[in-house]
N, C-alpha and C. Protein backbone atom coordinates (compact mmCIF):
# COMPACT_ATOMS: atom_id res chain seq x y z
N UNK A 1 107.21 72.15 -35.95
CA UNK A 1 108.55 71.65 -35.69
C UNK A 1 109.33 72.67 -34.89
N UNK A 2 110.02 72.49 -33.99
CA UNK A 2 111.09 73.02 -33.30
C UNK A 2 111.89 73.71 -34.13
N UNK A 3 111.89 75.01 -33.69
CA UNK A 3 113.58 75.28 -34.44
C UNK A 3 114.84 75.30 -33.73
N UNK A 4 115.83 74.40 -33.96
CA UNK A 4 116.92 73.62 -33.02
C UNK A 4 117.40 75.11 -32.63
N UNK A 5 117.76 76.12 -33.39
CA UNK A 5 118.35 77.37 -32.38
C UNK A 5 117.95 77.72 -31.11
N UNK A 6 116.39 77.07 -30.61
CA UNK A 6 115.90 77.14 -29.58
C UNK A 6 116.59 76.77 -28.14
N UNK A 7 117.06 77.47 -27.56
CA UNK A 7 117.75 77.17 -25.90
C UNK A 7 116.59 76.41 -24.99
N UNK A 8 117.10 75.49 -24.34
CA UNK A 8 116.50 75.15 -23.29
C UNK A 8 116.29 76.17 -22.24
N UNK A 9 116.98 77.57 -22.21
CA UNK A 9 116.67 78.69 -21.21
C UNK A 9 115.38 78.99 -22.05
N UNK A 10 115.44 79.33 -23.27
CA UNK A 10 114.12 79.58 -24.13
C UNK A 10 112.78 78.60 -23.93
N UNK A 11 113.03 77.75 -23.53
CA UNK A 11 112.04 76.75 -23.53
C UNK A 11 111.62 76.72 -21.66
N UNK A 12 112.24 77.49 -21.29
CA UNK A 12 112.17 77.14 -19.44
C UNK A 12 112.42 76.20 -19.04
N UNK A 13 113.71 75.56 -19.01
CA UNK A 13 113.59 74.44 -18.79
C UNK A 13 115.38 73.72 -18.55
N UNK A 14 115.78 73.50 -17.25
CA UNK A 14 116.96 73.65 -16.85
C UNK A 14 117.77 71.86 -17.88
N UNK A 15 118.86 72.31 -18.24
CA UNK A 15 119.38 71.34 -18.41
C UNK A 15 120.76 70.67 -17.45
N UNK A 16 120.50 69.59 -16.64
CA UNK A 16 121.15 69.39 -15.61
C UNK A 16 121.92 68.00 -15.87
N UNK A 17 122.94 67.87 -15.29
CA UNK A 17 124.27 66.81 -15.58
C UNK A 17 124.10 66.39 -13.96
N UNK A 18 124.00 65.09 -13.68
CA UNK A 18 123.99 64.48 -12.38
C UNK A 18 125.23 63.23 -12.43
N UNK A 19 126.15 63.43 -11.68
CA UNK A 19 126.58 62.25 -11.49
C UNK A 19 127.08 61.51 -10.00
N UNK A 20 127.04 60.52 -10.02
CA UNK A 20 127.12 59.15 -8.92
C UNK A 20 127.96 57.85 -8.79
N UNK A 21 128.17 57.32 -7.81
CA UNK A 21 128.62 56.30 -7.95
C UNK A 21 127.50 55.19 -8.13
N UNK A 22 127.95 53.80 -8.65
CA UNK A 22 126.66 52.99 -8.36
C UNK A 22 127.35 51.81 -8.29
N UNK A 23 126.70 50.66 -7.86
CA UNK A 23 126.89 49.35 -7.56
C UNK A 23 127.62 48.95 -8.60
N UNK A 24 126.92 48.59 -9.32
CA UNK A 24 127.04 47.91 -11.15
C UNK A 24 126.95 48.78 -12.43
N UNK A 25 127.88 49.15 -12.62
CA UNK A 25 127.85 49.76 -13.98
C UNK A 25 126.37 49.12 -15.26
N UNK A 26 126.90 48.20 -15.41
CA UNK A 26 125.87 47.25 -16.32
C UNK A 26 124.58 47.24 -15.66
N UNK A 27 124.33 47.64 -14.46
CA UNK A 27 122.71 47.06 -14.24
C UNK A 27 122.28 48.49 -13.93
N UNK A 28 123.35 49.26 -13.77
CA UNK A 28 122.80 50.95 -13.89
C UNK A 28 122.53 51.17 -15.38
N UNK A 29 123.30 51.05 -16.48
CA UNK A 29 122.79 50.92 -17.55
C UNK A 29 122.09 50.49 -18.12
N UNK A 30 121.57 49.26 -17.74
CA UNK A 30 120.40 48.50 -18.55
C UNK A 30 118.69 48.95 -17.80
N UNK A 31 118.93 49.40 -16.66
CA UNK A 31 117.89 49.50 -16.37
C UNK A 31 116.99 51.28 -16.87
N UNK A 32 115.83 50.85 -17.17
CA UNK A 32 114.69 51.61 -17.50
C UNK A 32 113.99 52.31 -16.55
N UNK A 33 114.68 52.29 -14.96
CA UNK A 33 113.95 52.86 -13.77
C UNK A 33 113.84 54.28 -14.14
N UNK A 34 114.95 54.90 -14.80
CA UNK A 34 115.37 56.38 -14.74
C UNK A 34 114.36 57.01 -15.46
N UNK A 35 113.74 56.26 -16.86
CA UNK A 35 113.19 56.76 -17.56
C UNK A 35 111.41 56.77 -17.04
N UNK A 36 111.19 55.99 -16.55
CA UNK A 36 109.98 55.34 -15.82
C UNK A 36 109.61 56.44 -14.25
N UNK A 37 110.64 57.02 -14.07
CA UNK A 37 110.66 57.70 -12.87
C UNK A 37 110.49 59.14 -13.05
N UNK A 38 111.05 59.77 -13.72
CA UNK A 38 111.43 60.83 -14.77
C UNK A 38 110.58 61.00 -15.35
N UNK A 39 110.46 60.39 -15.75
CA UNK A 39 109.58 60.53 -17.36
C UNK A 39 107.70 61.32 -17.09
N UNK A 40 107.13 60.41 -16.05
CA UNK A 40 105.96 61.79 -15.87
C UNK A 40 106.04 62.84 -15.19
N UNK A 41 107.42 63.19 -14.73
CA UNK A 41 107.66 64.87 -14.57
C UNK A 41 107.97 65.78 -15.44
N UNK A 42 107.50 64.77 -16.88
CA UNK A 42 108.15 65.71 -18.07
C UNK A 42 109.79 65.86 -18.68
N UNK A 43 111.05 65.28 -17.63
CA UNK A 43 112.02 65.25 -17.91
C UNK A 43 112.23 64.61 -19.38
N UNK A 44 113.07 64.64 -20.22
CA UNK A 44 113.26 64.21 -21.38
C UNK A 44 114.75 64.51 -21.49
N UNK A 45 115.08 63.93 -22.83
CA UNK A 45 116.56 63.74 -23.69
C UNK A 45 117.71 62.93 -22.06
N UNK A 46 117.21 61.87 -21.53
CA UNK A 46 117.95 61.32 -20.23
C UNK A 46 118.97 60.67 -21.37
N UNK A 47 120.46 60.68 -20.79
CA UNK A 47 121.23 60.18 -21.54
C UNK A 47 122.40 59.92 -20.69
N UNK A 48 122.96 58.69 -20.64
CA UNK A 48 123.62 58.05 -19.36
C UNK A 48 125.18 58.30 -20.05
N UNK A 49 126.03 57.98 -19.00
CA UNK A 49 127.92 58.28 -19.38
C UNK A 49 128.35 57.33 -18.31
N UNK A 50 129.53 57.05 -18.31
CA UNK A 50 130.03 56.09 -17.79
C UNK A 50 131.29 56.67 -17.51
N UNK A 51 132.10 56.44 -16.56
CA UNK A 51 133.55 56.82 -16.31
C UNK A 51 134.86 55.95 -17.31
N UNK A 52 135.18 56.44 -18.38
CA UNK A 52 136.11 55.68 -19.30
C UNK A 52 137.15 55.21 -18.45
N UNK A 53 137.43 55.58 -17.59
CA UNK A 53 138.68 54.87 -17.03
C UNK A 53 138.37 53.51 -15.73
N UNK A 54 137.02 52.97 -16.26
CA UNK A 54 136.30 52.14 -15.41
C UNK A 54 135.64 51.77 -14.13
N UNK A 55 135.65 53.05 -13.56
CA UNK A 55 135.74 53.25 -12.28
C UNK A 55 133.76 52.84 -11.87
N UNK A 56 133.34 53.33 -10.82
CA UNK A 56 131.91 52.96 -10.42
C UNK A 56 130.84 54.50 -10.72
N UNK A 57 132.08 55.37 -11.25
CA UNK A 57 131.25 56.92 -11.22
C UNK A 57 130.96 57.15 -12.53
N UNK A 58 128.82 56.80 -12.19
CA UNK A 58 128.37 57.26 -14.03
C UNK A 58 127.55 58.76 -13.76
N UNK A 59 126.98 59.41 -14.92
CA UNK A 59 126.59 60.10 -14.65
C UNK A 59 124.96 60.30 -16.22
N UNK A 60 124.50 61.59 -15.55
CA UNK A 60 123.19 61.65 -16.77
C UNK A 60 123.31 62.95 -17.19
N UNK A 61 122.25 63.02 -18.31
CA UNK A 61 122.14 64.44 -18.34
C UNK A 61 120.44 64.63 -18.56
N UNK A 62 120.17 65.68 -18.75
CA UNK A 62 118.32 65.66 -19.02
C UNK A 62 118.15 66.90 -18.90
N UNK A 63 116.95 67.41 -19.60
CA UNK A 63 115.99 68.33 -19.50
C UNK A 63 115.32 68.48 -18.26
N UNK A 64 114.68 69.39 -18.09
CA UNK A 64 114.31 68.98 -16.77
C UNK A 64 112.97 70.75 -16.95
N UNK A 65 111.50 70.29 -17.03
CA UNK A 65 111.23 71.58 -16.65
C UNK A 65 110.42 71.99 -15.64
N UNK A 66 110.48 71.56 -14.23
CA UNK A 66 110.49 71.83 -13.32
C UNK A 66 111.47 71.24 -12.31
N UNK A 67 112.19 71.92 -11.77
CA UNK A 67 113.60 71.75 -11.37
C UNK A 67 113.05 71.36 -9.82
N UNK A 68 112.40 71.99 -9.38
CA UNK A 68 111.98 71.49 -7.59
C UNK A 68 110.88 70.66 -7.81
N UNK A 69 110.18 69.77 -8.69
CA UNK A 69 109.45 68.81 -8.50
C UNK A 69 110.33 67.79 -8.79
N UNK A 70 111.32 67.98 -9.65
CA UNK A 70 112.15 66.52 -10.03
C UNK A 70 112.93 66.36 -8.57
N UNK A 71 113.24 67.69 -7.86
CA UNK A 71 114.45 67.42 -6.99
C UNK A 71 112.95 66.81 -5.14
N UNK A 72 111.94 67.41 -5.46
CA UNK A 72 111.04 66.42 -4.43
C UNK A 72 110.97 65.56 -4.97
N UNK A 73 111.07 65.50 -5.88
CA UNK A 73 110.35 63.63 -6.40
C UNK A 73 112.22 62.58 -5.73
N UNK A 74 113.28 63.28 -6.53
CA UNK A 74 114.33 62.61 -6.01
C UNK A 74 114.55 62.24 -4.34
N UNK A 75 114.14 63.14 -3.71
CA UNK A 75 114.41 63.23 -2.35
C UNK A 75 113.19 62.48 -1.45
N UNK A 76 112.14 62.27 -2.03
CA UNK A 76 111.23 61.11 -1.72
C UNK A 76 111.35 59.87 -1.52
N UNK A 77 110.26 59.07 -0.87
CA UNK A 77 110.79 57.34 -0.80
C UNK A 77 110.81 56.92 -1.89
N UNK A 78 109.68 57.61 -2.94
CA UNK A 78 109.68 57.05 -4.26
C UNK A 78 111.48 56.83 -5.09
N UNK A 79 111.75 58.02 -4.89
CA UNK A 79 113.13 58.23 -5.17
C UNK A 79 114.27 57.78 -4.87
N UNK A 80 114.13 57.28 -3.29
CA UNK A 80 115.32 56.44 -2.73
C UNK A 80 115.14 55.09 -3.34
N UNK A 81 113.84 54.59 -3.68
CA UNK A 81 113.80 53.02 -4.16
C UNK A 81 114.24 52.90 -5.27
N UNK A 82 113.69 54.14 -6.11
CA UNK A 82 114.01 53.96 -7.19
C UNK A 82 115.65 53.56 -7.30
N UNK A 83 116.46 54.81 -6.82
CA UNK A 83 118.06 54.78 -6.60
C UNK A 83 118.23 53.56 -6.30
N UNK A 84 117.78 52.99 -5.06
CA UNK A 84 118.23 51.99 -4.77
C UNK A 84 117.79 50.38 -5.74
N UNK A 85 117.01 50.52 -6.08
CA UNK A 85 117.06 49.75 -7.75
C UNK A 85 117.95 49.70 -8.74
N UNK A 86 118.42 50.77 -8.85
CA UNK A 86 119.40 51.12 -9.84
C UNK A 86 120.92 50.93 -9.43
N UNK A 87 120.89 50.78 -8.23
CA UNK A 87 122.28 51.00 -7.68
C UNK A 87 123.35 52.11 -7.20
N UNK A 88 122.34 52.74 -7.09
CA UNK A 88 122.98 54.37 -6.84
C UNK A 88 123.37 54.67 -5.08
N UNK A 89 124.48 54.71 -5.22
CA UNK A 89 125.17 54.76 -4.08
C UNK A 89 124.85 56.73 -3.76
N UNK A 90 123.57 56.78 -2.75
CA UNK A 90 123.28 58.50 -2.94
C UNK A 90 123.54 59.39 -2.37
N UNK A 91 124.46 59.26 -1.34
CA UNK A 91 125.65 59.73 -0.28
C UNK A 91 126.58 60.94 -2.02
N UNK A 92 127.45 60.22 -3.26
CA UNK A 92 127.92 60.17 -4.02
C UNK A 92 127.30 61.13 -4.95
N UNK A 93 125.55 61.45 -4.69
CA UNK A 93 125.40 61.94 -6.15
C UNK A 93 125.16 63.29 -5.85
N UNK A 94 126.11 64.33 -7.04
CA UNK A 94 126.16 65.33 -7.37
C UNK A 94 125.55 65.91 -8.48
N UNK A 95 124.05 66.91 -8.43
CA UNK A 95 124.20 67.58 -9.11
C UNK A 95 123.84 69.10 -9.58
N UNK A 96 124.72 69.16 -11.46
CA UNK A 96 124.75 70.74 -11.41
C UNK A 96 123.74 71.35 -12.67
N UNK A 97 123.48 72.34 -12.49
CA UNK A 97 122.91 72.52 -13.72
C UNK A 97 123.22 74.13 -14.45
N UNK A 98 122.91 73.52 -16.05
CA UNK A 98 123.53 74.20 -16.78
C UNK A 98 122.96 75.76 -16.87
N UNK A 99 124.53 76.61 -16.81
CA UNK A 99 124.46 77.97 -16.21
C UNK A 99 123.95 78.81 -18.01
């Protein structure tokens, strides 16, 4: 078992906050692309946010432990379809990761 005192710096492994605008709130949320896309680069704990004041800007957060294969995989065709499945307006998306 893990012991939760464990840092994700301890574990190698960047934890990064991305956020974007997107088409549809609701069909950015319901969809499973993120996890399906993500998911055999090892990324884990993906967890979506929404702008409370209703606007089109959501954002994620995730594990991430290789930081330049997730960011080739994003910057790929694989990656633009994916976005563009989801509704991700990608002009919009910013992101940072945790210092």
């Amino acid at each position: 078992m893990l012991d939760a005192t464990i840092t994700n710096k301890e574990l190698n492994m960047a934890r990064i906050l991305g956020f974007h605008e997107v088409k549809d709130v609701q069909h950015w949320l319901s969809s499973s692309k993120r996890e399906e896309f993500y998911g055999p680069l090892g990324v884990t704990e993906i967890k979506t946010y929404v702008d409370p004041q209703g606007s089109k800007r959501v954002g994620l957060t995730m594990n991430v432990p290789d930081m330049d294969a997730v960011m080739a995989a994003t910057q790929s065709p694989e990656g633009a379809a994916a976005m563009e499945h989801d509704g991700v307006i990608p002009e919009t998306l910013v992101i940072l990761v945790e210092s």
